[in-house]
Protein backbone atom coordinates (compact mmCIF):
# COMPACT_ATOMS: atom_id res chain seq x y z
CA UNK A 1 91.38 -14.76 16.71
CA UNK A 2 92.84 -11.75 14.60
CA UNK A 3 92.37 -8.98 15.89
CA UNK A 4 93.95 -6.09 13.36
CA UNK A 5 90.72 -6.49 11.55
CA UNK A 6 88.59 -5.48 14.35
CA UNK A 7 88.97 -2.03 12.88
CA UNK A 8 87.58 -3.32 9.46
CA UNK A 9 84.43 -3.69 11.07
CA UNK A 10 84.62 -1.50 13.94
CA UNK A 11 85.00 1.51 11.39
CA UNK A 12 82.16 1.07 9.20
CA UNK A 13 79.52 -0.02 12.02
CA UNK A 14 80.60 3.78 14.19
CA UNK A 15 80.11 5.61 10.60
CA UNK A 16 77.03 4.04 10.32
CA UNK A 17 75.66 4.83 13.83
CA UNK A 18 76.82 8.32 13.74
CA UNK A 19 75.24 9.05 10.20
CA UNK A 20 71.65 7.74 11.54
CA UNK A 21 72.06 9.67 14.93
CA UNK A 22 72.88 12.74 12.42
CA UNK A 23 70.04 11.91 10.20
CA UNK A 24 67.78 11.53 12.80
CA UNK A 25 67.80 14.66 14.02
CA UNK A 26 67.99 16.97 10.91
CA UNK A 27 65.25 15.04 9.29
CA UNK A 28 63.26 15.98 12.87
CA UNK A 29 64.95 19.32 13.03
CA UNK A 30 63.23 20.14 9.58
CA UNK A 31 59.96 18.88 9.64
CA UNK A 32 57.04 21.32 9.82
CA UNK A 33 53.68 19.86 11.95
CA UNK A 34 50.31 20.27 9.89
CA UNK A 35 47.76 21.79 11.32
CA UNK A 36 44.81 20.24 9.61
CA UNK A 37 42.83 21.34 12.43
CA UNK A 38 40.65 23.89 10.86
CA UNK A 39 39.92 22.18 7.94
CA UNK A 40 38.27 19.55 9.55
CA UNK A 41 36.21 21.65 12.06
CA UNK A 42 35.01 23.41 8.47
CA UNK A 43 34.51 19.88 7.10
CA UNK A 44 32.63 18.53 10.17
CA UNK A 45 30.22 21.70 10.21
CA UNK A 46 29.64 21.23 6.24
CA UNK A 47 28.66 17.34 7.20
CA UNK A 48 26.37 18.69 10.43
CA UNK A 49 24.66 20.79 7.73
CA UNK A 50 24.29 18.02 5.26
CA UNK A 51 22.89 15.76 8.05
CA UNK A 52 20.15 18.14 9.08
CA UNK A 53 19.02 18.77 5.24
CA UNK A 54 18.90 14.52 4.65
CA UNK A 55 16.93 14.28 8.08
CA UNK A 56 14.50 17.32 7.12
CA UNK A 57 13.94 15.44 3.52
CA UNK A 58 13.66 12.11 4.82
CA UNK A 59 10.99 14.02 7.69
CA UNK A 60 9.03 15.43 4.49
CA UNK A 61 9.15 12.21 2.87
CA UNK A 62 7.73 10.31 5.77
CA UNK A 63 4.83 12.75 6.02
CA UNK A 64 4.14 12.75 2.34
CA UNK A 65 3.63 8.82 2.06
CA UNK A 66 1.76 8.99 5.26
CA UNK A 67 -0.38 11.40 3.29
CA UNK A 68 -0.50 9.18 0.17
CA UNK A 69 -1.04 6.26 2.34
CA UNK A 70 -4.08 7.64 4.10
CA UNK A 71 -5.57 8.98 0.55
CA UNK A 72 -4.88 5.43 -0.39
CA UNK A 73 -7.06 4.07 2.44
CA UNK A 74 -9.80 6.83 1.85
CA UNK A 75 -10.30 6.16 -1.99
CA UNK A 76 -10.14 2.72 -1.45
CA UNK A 77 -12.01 2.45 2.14
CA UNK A 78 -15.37 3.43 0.54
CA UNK A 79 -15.53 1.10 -2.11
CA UNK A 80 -14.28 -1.78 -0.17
CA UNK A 81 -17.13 -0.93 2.88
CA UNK A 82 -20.01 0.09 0.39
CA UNK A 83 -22.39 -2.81 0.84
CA UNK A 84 -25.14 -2.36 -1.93
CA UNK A 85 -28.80 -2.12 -1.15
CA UNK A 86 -30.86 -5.45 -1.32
CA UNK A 87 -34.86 -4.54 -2.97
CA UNK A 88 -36.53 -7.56 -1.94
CA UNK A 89 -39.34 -6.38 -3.98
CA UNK A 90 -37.75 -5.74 -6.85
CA UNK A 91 -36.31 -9.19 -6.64
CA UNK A 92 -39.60 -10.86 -6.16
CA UNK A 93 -41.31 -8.61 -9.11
CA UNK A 94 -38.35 -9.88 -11.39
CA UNK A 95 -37.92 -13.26 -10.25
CA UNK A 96 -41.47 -14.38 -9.53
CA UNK A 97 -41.36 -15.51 -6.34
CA UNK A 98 -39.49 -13.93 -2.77
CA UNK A 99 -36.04 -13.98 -2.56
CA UNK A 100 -34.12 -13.59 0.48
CA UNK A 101 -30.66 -11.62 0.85
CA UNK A 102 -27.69 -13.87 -0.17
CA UNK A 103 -29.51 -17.02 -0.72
CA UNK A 104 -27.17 -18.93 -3.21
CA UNK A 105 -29.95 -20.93 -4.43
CA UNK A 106 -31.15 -18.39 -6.77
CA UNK A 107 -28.52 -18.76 -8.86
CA UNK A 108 -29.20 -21.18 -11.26
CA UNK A 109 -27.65 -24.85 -10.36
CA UNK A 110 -27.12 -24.23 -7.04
CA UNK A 111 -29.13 -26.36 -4.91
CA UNK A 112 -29.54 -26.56 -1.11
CA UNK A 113 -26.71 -28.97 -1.02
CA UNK A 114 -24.44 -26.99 -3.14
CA UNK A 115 -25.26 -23.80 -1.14
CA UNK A 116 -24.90 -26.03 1.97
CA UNK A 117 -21.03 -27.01 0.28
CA UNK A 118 -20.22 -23.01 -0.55
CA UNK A 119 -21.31 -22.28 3.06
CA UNK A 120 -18.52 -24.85 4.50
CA UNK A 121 -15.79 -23.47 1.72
CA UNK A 122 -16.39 -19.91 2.89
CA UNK A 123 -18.31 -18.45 0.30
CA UNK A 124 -21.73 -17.11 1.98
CA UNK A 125 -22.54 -14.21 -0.28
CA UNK A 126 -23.96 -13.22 -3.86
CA UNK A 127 -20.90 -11.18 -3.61
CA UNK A 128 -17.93 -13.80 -2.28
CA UNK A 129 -20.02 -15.79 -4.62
CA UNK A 130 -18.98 -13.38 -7.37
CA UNK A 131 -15.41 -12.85 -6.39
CA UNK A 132 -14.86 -16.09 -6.46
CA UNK A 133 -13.06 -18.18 -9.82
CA UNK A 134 -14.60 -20.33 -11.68
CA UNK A 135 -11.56 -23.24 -10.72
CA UNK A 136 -12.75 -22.87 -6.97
CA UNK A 137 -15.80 -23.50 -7.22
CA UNK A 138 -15.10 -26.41 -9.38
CA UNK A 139 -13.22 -27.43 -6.18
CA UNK A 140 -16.14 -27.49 -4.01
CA UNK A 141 -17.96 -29.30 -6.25
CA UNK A 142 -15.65 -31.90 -6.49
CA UNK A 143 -15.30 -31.63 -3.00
CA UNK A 144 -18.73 -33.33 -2.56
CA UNK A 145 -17.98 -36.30 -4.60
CA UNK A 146 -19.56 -37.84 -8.25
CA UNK A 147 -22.88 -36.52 -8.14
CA UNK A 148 -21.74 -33.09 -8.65
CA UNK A 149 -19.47 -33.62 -11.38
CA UNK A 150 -22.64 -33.40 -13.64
CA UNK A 151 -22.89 -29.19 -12.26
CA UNK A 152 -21.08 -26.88 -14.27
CA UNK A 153 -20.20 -23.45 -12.41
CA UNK A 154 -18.95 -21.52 -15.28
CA UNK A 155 -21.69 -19.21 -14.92
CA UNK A 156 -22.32 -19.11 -11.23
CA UNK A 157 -19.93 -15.67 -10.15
CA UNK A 158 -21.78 -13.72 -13.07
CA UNK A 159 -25.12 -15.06 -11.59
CA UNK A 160 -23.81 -14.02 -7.87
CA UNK A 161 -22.80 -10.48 -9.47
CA UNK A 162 -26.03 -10.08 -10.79
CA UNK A 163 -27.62 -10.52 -7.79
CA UNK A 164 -25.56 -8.86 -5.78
CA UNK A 165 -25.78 -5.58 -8.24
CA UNK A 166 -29.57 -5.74 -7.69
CA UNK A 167 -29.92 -6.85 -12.04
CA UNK A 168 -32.96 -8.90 -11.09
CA UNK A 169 -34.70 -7.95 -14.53
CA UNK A 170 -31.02 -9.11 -16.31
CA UNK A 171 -30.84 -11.98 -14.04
CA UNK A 172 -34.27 -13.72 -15.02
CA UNK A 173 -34.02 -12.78 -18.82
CA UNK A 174 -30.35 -14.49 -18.89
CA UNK A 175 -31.95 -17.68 -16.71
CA UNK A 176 -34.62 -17.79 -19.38
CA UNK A 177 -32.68 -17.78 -22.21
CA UNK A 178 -29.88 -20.15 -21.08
CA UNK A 179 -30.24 -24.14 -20.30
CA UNK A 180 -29.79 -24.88 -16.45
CA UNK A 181 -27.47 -21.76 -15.94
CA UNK A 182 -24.97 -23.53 -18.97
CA UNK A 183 -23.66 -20.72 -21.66
């Protein structure tokens, strides 16, 4: 091994070593620290603040739908609980004969085996009677087998409703004029 061109390498690599030591320090030497300190003590205080104002609107908010909600339930609360008043003498002056509070029979087509079917489907009432579509009740009848497919129910709910509104005097004239309870 040569070695007269040790220095060839030797040389550079020291110049190199010395420069970064050098480098090193001024760059250190010269560098100013930041102090970013109170800027973010200003920006945390500005973000406390914001905090409180979205919890004190969010607060408000919560109290005015709880508000809302609770007229909601009142408007809605009376209607939904208001039973109307059954007149069984008005009924029986109308109809012609007694008639008893939610007996499905007085609607037109609505035997004591269909009432006995609309008990066992859930629908009890001249008024879950009249809430009730036209396409259910078709399912109860159908329910029952052939000898119901002859019953149409198309009129039944407005029947129900009629009864359940106390429209006795309506209720017999529209019975009257129409075939079996068929429009």
């Amino acid at each position: 091994m040569d070695f007269s061109n040790i220095w060839c390498w030797l040389i550079p690599l020291l110049t190199g070593l010395i420069c970064g030591i050098i480098g090193y320090y001024w760059g250190k030497g010269s560098s100013t620290t930041i102090d970013n300190s109170a800027d973010l003590k200003v920006l945390q205080d500005k973000n406390a603040r914001l905090q409180a104002d979205l919890d004190a609107c969010n607060g408000k908010l919560k109290v005015a739908a709880a508000g809302a909600a609770a007229a909601t339930v009142a408007a809605v609360a009376p209607a939904v609980e208001r039973e109307l008043p059954f007149d069984a003498e008005a009924a029986k002056l109308a109809m012609g004969k007694a008639i008893k509070k939610d007996d499905l029979k007085v609607v037109e087509g609505i035997g004591p085996k269909i009432e006995e079917m609309f008990h066992a489907g859930g629908i009890k009432t001249w008024k879950a009677l009249s809430e009730t579509a036209v396409a259910r009740c078709q399912e109860i009848l159908d329910g029952g087998g052939e000898r119901y497919k002859v019953h149409d129910p198309a009129s039944w709910p407005m029947q129900a409703k009629m009864c359940y509104e106390g429209k006795w005097a309506e209720l017999a004239k529209w019975q009257d004029e129409h075939d079996h309870g068929k429009l």
